[in-house]
N, C-alpha and C. Protein backbone atom coordinates (compact mmCIF):
# COMPACT_ATOMS: atom_id res chain seq x y z
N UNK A 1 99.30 26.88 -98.25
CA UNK A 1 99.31 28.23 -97.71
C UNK A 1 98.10 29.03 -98.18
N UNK A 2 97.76 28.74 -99.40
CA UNK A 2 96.71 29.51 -100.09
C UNK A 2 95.37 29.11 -99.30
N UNK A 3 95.26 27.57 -99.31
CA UNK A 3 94.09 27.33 -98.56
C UNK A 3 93.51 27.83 -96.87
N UNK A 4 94.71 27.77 -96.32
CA UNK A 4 94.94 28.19 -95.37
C UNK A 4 94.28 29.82 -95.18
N UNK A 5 94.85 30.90 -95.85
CA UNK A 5 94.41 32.31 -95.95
C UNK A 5 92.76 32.16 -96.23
N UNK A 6 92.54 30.99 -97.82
CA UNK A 6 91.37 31.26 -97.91
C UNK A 6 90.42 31.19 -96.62
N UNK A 7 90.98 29.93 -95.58
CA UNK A 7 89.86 29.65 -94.72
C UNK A 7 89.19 30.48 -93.98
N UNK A 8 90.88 31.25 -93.22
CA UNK A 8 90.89 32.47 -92.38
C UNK A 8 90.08 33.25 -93.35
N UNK A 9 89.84 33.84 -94.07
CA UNK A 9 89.13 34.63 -94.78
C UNK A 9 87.93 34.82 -94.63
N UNK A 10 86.86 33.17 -94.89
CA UNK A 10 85.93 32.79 -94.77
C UNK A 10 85.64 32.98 -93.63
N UNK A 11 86.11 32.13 -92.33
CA UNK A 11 85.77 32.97 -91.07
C UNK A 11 85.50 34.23 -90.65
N UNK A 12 86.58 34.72 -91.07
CA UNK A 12 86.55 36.18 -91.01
C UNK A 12 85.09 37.08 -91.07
N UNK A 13 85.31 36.71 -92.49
CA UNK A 13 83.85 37.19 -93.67
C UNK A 13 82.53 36.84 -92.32
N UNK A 14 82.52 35.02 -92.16
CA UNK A 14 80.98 34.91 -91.71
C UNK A 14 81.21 34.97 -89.87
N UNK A 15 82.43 36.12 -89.48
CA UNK A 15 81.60 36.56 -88.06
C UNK A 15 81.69 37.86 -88.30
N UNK A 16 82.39 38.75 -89.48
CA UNK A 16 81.24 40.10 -89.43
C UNK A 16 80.26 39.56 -89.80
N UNK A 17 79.45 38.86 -90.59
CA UNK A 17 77.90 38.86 -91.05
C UNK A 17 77.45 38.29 -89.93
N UNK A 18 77.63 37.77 -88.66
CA UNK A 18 77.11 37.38 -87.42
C UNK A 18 76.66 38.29 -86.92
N UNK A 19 77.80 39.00 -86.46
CA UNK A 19 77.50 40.48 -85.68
C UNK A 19 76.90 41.45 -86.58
N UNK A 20 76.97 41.95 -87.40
CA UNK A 20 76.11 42.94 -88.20
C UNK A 20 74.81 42.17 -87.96
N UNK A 21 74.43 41.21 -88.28
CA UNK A 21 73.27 40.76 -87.73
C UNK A 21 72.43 40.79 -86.84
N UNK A 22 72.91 40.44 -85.69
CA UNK A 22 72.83 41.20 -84.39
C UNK A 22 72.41 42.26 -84.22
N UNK A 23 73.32 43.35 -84.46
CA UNK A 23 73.68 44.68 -84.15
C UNK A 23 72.63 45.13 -85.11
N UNK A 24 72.08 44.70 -86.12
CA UNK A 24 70.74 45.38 -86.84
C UNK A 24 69.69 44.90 -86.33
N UNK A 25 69.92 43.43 -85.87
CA UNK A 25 68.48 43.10 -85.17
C UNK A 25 67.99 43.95 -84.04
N UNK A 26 68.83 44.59 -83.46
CA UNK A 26 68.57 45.58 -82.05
C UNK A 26 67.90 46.65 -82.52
N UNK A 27 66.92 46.81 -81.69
CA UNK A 27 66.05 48.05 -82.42
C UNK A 27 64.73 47.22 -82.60
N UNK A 28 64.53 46.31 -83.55
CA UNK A 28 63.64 45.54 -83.91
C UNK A 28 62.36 45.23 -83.40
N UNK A 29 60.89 45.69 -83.50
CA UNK A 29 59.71 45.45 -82.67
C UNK A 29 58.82 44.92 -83.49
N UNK A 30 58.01 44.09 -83.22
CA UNK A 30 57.16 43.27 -83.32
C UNK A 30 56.01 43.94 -83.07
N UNK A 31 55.15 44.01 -84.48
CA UNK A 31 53.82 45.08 -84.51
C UNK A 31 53.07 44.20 -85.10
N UNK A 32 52.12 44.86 -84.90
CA UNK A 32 50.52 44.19 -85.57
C UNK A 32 50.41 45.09 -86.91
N UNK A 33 50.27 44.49 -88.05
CA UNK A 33 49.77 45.08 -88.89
C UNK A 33 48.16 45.10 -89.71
N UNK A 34 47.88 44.22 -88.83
CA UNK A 34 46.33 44.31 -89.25
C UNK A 34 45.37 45.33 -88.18
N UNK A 35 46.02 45.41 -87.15
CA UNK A 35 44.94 45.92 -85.96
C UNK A 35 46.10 47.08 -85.16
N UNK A 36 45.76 48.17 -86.63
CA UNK A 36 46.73 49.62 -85.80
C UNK A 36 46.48 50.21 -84.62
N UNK A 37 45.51 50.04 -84.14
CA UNK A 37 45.44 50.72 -82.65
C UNK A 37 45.71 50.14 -81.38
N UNK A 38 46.21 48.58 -81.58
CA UNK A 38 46.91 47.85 -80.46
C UNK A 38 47.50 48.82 -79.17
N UNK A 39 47.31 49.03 -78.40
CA UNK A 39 48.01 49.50 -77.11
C UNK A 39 48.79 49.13 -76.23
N UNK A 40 48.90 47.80 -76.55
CA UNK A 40 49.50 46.91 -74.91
C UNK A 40 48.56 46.20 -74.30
N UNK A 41 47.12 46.06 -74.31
CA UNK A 41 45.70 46.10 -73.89
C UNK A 41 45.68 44.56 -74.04
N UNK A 42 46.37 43.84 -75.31
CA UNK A 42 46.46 42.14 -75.04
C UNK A 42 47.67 41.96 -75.13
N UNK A 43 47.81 40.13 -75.15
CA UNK A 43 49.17 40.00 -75.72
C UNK A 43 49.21 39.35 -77.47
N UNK A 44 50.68 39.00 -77.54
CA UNK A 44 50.58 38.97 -79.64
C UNK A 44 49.69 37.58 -79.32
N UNK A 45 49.72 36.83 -78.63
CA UNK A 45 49.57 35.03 -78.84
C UNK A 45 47.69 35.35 -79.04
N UNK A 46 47.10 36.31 -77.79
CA UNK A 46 45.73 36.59 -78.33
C UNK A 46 45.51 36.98 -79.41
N UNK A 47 46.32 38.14 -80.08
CA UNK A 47 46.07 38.47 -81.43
C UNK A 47 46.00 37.75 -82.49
N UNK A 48 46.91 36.83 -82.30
CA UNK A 48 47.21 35.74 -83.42
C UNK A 48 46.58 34.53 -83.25
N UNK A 49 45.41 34.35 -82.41
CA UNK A 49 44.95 33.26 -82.12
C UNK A 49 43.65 33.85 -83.00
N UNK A 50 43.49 35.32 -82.84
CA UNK A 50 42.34 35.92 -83.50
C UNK A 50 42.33 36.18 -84.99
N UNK A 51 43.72 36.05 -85.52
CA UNK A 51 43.61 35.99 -87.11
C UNK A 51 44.93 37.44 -87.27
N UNK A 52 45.41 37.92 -86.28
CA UNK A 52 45.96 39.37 -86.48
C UNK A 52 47.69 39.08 -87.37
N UNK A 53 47.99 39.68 -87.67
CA UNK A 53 48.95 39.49 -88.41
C UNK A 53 50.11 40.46 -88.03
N UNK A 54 51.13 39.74 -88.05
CA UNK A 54 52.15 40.58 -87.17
C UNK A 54 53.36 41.09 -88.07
N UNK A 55 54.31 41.84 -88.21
CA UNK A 55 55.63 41.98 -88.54
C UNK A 55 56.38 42.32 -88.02
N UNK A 56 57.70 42.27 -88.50
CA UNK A 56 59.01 43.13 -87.33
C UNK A 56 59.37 43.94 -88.16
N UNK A 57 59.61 44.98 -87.36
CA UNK A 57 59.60 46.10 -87.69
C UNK A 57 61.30 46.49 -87.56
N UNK A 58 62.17 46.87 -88.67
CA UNK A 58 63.70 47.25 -87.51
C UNK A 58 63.75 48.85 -87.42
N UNK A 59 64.97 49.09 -86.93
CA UNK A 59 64.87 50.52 -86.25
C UNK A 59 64.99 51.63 -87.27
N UNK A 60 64.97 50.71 -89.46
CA UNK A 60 65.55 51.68 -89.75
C UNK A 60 63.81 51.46 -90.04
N UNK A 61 63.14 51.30 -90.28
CA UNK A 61 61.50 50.98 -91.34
C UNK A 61 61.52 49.82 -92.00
N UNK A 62 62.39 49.25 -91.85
CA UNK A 62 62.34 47.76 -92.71
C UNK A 62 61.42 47.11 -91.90
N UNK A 63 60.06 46.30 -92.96
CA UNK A 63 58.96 45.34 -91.99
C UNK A 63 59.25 44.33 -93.27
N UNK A 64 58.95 43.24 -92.01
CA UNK A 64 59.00 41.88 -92.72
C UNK A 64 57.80 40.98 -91.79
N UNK A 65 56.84 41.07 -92.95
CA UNK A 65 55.26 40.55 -92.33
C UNK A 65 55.58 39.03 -91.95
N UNK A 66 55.37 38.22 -90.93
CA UNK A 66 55.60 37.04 -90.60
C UNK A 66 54.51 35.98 -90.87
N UNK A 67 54.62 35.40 -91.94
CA UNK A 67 54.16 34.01 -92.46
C UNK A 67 53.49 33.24 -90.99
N UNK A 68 52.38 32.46 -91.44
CA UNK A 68 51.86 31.98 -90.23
C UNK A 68 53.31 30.89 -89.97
N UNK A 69 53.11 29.73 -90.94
CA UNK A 69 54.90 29.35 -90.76
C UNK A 69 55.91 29.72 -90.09
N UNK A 70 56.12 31.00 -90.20
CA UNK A 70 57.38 31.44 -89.82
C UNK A 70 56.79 31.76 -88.29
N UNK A 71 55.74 32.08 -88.08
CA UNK A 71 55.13 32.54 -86.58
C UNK A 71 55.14 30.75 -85.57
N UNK A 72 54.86 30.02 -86.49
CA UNK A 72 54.66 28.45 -85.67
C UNK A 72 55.54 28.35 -85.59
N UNK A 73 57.41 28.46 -86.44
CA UNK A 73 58.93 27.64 -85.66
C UNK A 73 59.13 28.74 -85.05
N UNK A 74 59.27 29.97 -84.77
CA UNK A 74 59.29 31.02 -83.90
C UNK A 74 58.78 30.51 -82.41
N UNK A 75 57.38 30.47 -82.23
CA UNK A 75 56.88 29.54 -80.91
C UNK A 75 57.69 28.96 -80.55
N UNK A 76 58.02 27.90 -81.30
CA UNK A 76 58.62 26.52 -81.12
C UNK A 76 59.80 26.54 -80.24
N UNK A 77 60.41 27.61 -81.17
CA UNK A 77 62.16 28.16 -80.05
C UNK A 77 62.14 29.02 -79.30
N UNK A 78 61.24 30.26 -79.75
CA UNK A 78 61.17 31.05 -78.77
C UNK A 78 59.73 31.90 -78.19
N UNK A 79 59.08 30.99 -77.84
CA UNK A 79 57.37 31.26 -76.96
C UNK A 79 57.38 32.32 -76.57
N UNK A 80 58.46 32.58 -75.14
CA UNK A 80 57.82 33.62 -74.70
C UNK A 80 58.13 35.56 -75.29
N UNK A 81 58.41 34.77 -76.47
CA UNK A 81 58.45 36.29 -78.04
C UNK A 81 56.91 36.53 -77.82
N UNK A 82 55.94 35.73 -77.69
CA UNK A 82 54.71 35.84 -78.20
C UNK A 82 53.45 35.86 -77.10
N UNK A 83 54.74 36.73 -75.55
CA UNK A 83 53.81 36.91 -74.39
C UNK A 83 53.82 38.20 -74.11
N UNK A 84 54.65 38.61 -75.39
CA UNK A 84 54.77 40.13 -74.12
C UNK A 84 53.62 41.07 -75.33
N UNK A 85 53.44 42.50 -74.86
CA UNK A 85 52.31 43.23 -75.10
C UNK A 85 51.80 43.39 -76.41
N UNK A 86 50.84 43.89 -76.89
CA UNK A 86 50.21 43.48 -78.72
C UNK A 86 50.46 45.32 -78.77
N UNK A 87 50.98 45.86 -80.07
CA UNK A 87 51.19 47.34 -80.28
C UNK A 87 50.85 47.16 -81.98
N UNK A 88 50.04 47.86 -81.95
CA UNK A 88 49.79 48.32 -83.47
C UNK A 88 51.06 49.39 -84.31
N UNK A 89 50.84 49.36 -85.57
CA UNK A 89 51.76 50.16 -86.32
C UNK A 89 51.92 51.70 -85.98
N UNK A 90 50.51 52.28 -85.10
CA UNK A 90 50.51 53.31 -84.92
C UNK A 90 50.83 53.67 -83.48
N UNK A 91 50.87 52.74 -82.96
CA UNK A 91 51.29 53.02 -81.29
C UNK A 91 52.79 52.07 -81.15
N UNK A 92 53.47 52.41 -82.32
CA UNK A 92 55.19 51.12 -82.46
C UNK A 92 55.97 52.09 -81.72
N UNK A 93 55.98 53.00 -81.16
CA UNK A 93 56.83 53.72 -80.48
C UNK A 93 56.78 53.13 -79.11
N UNK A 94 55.65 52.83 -78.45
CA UNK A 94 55.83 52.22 -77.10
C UNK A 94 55.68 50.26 -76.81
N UNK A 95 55.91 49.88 -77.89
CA UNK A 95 56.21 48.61 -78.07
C UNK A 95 57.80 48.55 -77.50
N UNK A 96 57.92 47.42 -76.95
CA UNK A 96 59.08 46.71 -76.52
C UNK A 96 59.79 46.50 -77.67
N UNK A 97 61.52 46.26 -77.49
CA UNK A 97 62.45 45.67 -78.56
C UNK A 97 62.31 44.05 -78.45
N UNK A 98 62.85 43.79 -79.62
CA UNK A 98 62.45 42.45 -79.24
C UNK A 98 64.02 42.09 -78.61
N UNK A 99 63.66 40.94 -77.99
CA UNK A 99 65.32 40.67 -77.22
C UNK A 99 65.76 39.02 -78.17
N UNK A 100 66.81 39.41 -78.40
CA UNK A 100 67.07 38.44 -79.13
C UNK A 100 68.22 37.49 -78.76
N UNK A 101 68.27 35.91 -78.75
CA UNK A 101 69.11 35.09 -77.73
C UNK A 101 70.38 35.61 -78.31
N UNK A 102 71.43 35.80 -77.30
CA UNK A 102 72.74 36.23 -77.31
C UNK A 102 73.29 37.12 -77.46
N UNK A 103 72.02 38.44 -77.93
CA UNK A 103 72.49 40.21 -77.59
C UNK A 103 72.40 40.52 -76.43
N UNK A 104 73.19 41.37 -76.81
CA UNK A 104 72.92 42.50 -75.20
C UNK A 104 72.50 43.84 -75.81
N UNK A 105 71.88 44.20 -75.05
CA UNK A 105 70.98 45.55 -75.51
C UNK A 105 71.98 46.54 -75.82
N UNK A 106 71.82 47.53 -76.55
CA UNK A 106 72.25 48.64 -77.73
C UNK A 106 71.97 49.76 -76.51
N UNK A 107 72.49 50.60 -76.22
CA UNK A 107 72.19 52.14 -74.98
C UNK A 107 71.52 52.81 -76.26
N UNK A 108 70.35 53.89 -75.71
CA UNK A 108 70.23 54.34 -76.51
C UNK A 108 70.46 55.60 -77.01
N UNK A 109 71.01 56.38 -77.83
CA UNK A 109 71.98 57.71 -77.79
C UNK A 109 70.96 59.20 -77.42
């Protein structure tokens, strides 16, 4: 019986940390942090072919600069992350969210 509760528990536990996951990833944009005046003018795959260095940005200020590593298995699963428009840190307001497999977009209040 005990094991039983524990399992349910465990489940429990790791599909809120699914969805909170999610639900924080929304918001989330993908900026250049080497080249602040990005506009939309290329895309990230030119930037990063040029040496530019990218992070994600989430909706609260949390950036997490992306490792060339982490930019190559990114490609790998999800390419066309790395077609849509190049936005610098200072123009992150008109950057796209990033869309992420299996959300559905957040309305925005």
């Amino acid at each position: 019986m005990q094991r039983k509760s524990f399992t349910v528990l465990v489940l429990c536990l790791a599909l809120i940390m699914c969805f909170t996951t999610v639900a924080l990833a929304a918001g989330a944009k993908l900026l250049c942090v080497t080249s602040q005046d990005l506009k939309g003018e290329q895309n990230v795959s030119s930037c990063l072919a040029k040496g530019e260095e990218f992070a994600i940005v989430d909706q609260y200020g949390v950036v997490h600069v992306l490792t060339p590593r982490e930019v190559e298995l990114t490609k790998a699963f999800n390419p066309q992350l790395f077609q849509q428009r190049a936005f610098g840190m200072r123009f992150g307001e008109k950057a796209p969210e990033l869309k992420i497999f299996g959300s559905t977009p957040v309305p925005a209040k």
